[in-house]
Protein backbone atom coordinates (compact mmCIF):
# COMPACT_ATOMS: atom_id res chain seq x y z
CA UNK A 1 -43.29 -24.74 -31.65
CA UNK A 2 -42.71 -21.21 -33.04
CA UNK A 3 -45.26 -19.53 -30.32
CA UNK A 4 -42.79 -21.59 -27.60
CA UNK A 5 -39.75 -19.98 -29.66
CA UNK A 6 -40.85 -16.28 -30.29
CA UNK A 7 -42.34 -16.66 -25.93
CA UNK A 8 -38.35 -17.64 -25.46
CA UNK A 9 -37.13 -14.89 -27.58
CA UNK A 10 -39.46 -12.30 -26.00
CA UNK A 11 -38.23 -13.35 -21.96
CA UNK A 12 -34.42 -13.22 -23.41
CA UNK A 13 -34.75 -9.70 -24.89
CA UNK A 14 -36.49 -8.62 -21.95
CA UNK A 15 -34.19 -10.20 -19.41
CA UNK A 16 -31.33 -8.55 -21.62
CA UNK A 17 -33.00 -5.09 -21.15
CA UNK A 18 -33.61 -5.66 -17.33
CA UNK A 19 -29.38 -6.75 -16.91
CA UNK A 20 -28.32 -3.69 -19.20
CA UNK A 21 -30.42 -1.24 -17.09
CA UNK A 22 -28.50 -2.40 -13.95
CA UNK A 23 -24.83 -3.02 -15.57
CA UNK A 24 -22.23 -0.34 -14.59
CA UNK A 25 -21.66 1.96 -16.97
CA UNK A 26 -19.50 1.87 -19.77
CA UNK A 27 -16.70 4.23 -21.35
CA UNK A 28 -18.53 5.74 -23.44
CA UNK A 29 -21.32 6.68 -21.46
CA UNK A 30 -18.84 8.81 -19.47
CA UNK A 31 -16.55 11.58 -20.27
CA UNK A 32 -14.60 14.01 -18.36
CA UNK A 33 -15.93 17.42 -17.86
CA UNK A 34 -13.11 19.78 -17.55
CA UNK A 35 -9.35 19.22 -18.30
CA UNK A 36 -7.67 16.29 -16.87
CA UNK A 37 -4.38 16.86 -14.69
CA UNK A 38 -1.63 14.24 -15.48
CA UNK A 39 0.28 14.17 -12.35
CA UNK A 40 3.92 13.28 -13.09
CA UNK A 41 5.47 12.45 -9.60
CA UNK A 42 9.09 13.53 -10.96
CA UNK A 43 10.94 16.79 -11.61
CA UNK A 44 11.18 17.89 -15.59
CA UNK A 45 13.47 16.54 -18.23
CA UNK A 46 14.22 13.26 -16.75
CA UNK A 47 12.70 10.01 -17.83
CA UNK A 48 9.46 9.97 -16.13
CA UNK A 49 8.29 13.37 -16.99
CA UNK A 50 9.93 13.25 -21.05
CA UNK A 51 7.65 10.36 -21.27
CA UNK A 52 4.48 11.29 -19.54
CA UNK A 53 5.23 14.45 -22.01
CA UNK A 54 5.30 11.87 -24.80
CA UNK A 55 1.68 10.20 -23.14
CA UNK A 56 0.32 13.66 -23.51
CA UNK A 57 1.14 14.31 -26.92
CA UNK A 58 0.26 11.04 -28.30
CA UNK A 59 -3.26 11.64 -26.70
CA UNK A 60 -3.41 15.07 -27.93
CA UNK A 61 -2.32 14.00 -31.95
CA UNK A 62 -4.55 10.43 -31.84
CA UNK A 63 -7.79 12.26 -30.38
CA UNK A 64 -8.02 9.75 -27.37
CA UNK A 65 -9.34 12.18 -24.41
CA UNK A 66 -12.37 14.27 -25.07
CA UNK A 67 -10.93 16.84 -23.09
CA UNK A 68 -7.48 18.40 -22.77
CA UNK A 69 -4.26 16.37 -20.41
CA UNK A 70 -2.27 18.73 -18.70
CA UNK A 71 0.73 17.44 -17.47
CA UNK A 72 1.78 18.82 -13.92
CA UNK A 73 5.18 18.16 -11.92
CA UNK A 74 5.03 17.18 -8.55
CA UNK A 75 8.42 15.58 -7.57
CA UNK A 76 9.45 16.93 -4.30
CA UNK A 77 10.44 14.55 -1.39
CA UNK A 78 11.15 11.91 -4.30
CA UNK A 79 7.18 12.11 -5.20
CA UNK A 80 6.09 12.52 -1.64
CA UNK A 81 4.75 15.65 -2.56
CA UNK A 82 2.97 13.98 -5.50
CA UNK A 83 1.44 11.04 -3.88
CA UNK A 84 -0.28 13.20 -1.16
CA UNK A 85 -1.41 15.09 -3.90
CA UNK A 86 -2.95 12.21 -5.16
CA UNK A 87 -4.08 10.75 -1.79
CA UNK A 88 -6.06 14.58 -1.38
CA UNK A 89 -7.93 13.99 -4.99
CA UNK A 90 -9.95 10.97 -3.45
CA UNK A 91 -12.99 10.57 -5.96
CA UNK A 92 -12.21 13.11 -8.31
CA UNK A 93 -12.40 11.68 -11.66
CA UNK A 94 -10.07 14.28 -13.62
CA UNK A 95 -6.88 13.47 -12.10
CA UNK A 96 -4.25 10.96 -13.24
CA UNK A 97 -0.95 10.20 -11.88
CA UNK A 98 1.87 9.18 -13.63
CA UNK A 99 4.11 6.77 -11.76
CA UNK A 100 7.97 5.27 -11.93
CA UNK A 101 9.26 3.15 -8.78
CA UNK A 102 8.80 5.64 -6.15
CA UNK A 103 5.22 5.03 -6.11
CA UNK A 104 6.60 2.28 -3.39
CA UNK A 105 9.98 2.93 -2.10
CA UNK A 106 9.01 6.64 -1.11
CA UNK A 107 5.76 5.35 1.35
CA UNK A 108 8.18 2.67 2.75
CA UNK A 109 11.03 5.29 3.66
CA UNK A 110 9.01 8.05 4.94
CA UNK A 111 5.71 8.21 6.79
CA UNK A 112 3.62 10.55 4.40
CA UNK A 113 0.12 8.81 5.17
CA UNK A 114 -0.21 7.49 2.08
CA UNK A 115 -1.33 3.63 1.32
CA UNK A 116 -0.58 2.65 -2.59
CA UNK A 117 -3.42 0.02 -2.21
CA UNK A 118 -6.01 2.91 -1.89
CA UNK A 119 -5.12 4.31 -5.10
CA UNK A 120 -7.00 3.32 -8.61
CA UNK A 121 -5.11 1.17 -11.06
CA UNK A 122 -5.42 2.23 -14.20
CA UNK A 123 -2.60 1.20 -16.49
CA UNK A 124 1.14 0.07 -16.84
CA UNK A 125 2.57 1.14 -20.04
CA UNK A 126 5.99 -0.27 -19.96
CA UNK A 127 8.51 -1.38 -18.04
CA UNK A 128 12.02 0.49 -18.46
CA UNK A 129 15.74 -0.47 -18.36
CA UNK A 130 18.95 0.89 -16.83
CA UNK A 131 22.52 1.03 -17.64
CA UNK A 132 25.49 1.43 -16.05
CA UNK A 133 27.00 4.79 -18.19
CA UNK A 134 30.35 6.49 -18.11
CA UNK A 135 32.03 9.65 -19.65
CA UNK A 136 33.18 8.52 -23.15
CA UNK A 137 36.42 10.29 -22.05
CA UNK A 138 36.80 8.14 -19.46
CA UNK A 139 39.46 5.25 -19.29
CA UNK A 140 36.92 2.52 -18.70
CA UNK A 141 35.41 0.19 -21.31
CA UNK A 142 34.72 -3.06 -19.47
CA UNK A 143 32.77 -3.98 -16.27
CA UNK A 144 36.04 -5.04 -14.87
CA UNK A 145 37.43 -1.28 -15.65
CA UNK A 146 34.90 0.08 -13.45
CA UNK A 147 35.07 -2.02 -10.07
CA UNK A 148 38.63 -0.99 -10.25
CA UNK A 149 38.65 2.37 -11.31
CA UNK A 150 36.08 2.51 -8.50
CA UNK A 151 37.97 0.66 -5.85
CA UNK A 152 41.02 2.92 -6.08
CA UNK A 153 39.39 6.13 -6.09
CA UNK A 154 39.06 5.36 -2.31
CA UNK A 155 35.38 6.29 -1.59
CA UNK A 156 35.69 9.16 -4.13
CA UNK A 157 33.84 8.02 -6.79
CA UNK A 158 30.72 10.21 -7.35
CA UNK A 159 27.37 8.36 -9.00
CA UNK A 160 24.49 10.76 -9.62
CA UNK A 161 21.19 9.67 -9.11
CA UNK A 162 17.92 11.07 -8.25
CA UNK A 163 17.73 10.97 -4.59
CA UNK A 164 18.05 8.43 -1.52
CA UNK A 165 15.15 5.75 -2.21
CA UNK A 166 15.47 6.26 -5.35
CA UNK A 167 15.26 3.70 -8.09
CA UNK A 168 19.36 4.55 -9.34
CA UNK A 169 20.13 5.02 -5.64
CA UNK A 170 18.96 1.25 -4.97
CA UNK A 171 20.93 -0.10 -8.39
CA UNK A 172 23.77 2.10 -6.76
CA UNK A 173 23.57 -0.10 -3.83
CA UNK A 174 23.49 -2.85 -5.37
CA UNK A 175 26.75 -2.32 -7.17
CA UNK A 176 27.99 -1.67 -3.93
CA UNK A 177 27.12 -5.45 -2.29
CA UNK A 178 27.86 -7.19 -4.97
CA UNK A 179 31.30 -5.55 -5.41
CA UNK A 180 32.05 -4.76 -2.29
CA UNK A 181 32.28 -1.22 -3.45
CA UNK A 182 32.26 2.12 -1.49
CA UNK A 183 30.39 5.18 -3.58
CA UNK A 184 29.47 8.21 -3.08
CA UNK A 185 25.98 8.74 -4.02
CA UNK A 186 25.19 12.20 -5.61
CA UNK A 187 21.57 13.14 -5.82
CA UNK A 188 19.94 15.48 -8.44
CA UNK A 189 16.93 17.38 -9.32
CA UNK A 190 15.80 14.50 -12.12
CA UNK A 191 17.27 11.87 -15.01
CA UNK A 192 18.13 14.92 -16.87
CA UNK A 193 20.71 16.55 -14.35
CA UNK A 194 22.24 13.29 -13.82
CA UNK A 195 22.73 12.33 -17.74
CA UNK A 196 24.05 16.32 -18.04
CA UNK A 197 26.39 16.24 -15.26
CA UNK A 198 27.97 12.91 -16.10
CA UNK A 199 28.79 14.33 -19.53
CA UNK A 200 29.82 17.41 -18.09
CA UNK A 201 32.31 15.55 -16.00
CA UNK A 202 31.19 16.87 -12.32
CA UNK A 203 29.61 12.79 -11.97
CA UNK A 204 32.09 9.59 -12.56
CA UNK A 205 29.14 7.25 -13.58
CA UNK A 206 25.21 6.67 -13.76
CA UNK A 207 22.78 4.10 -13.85
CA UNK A 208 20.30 6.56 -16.45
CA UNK A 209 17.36 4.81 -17.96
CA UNK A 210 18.43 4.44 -22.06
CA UNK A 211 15.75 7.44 -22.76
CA UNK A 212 17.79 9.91 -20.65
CA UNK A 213 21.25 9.34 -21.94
CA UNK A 214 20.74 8.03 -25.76
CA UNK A 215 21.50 11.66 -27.32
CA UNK A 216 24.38 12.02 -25.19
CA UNK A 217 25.41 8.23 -26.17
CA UNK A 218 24.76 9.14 -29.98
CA UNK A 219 26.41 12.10 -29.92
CA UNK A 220 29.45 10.07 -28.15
CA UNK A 221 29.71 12.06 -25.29
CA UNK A 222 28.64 8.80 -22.61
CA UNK A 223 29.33 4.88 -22.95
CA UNK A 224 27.13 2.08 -21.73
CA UNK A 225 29.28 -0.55 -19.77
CA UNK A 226 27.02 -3.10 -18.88
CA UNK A 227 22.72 -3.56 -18.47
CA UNK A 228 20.54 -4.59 -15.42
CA UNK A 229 18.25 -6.65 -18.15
CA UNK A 230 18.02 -10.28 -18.55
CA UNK A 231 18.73 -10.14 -21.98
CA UNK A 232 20.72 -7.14 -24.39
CA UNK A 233 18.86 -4.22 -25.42
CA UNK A 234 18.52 -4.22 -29.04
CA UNK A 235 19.82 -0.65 -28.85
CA UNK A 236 23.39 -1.38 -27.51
CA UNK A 237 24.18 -4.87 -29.27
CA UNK A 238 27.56 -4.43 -28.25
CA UNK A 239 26.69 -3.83 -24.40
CA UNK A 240 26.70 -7.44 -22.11
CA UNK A 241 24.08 -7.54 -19.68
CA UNK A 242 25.51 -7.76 -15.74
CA UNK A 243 24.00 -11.66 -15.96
CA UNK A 244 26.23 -12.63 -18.88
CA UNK A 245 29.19 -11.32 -17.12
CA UNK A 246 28.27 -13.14 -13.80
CA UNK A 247 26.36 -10.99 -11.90
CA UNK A 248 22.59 -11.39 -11.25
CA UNK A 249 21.81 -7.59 -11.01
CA UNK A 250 18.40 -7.42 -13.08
CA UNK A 251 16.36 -4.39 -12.28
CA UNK A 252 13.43 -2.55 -14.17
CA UNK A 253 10.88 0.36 -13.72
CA UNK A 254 7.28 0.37 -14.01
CA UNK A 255 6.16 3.11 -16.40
CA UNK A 256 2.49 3.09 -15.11
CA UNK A 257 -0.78 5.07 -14.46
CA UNK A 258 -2.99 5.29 -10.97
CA UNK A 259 -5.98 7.14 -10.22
CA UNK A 260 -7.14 8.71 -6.70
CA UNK A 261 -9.22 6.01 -4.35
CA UNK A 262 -12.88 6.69 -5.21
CA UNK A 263 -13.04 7.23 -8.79
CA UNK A 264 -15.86 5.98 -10.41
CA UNK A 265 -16.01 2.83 -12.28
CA UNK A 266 -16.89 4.87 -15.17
CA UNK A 267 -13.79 6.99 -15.40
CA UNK A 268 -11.86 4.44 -14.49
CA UNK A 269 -13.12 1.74 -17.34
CA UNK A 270 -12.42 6.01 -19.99
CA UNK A 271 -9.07 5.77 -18.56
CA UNK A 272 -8.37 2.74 -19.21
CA UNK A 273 -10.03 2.42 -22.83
CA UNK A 274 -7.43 5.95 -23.44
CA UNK A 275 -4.46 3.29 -22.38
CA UNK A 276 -5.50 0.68 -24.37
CA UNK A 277 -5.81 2.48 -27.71
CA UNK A 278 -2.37 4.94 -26.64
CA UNK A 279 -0.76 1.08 -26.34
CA UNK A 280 -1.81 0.41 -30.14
CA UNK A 281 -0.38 3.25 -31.38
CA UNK A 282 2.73 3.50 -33.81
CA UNK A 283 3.85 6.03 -32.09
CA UNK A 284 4.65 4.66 -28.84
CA UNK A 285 5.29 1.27 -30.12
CA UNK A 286 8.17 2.89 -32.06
CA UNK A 287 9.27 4.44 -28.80
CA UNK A 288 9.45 1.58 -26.44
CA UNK A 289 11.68 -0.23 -29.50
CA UNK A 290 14.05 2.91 -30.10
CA UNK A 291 14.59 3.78 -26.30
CA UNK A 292 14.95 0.71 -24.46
CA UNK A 293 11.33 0.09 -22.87
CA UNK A 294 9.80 -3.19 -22.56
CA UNK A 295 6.02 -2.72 -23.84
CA UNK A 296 4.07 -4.74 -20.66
CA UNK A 297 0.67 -3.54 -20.87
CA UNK A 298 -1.66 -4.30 -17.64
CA UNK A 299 -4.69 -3.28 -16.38
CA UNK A 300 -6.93 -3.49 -13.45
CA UNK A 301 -7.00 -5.88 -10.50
CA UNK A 302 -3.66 -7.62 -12.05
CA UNK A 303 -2.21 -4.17 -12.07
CA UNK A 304 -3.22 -4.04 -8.23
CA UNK A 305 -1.80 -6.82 -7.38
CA UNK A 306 1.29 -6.69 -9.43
CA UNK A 307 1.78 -3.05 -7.01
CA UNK A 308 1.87 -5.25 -3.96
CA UNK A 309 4.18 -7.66 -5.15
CA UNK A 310 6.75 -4.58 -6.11
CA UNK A 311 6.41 -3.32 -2.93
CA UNK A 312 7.63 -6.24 -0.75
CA UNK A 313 10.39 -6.55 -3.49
CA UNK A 314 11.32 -2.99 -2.35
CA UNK A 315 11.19 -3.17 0.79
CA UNK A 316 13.87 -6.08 0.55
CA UNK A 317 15.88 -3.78 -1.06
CA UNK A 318 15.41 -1.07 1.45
CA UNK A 319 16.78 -2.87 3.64
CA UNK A 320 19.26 -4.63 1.81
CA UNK A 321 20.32 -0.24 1.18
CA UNK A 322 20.29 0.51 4.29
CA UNK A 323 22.09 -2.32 5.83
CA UNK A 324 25.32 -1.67 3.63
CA UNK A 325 25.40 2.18 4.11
């Protein structure tokens, strides 16, 4: 009986060494070989580039990459230029792309040759909020303020956003149907300009994620009049969300990673091990409580497919834009 056990033991082990000399390789039996460029399909000092900043740094302090992340702006065309960028790198394995929305509303509204499903999932982060913002200086304290304020400048009323397609152009025009609502939609370099120039007074309102207008709000230079969440944001208590006040306007933005088509499994599973352990981290779990961001992490062939659901969603509201302007 122990000859017939130690014959059994002796086929396993050697069965185990045959499987492990085929498997596909694992993180740590890859690393990459030069810096890394972190693609950030946005101009600087809005949202999407502070935070990719933040990715960097965190990776930097915790020791996660062996080599260094170099953040790089692409945003022109509303991330055309960056997804083409992207679409060029197929199966380099030292470029990452950070992405916000306009990974699908930009392909839909303009023929750049680009197809999202080619691209490498590698990891959502987050999921982030908006909220409709005003001067503090302003008149209006209530949702109701606003749709009249609004309605009588006459078509006057300026909201900055990022650009047509955009993910605040598409709350905008929302506002707009639900209200019936005529604005005029003034577009800007990135979140930054906007949350500036609404404090500056040369905007009348926003729809900033939390991250871009929180020192302005602290410093009480901007109010929050309502949220496109399904539930309050722990940060403004005091703030009702558009659904308590009887409008279903619920929007987000995925805060989320992609690789070019044709990495290699083995950068891809690094990548994605980096993510994972960035996720843990006090640091950005602080973060996602103090500004706003829902923590959502996702991986893999979910993360593919949870792209191609976001993308018919957006085309919906393409059209839904472009039908009421």
């Amino acid at each position: 009986m122990t000859l017939k056990l130690t014959r059994r033991l002796s086929l396993a082990l050697a069965a185990s060494a045959a499987l492990a000399a085929t498997a596909p390789a694992f993180a740590s039996d890859w690393k990459p070989s030069k810096p890394v460029e972190m693609v950030i399909m946005a101009g600087q000092g809005g949202g999407a580039d502070r935070l990719a900043r933040l990715f960097q740094s965190i990776i930097q302090k915790e020791n996660l990459a062996s080599m260094p992340i170099l953040p790089v702006n692409k945003g022109g065309g509303s991330g055309a230029e960056a997804l083409r960028y992207l679409k060029d790198k197929e199966g380099d394995n030292h470029v990452i792309m950070a992405t916000l929305n306009s990974l699908y509303t930009t392909p839909l509204r303009t023929d750049i040759g680009v197809n999202i499903e080619e691209f490498t999932p590698i990891a959502r982060m987050a999921l982030d909020t908006f909220v409709l913002w005003v001067n503090a200086d302003s008149d209006i304290y209530t949702l109701d303020d606003y749709v009249a304020a609004v309605r009588a400048s006459g078509g006057q009323w300026k909201m900055g956003g990022t650009g047509t397609g955009q993910e605040d152009s598409l709350v905008t025009s929302m506002l707009e149907n639900e209200f019936g609502l005529e604005i005029t939609y003034v577009p800007f370099k990135g979140g930054g300009d906007v949350a500036k120039n609404l404090v500056g007074g040369h905007i009348d309102s926003t729809v900033n994620n939390p991250s871009e207008q929180l020192g302005f709000f602290t410093a009480g230079k901007s109010r929050p009049i309502a949220t496109f969440t399904p539930t309050r944001l722990a940060a403004f208590p005091d703030t009702p969300t558009m659904t308590e006040l009887g409008h279903e306007l619920v929007y987000d933005m995925q805060r989320s990673f992609v690789a070019p088509a044709g990495m290699a499994p083995e950068a891809v599973a690094y990548y994605t091990e980096m993510f994972e352990k960035l996720n843990a981290s006090e640091e950005w779990q602080t973060y996602t409580s103090e500004k706003s961001l829902a923590p959502d992490f996702l991986t893999g062939d979910a993360l593919g497919e949870y792209f191609l659901v976001e993308r018919e969603k957006h085309a919906s509201l393409l059209e839904m834009s472009e039908q009421g302007s």
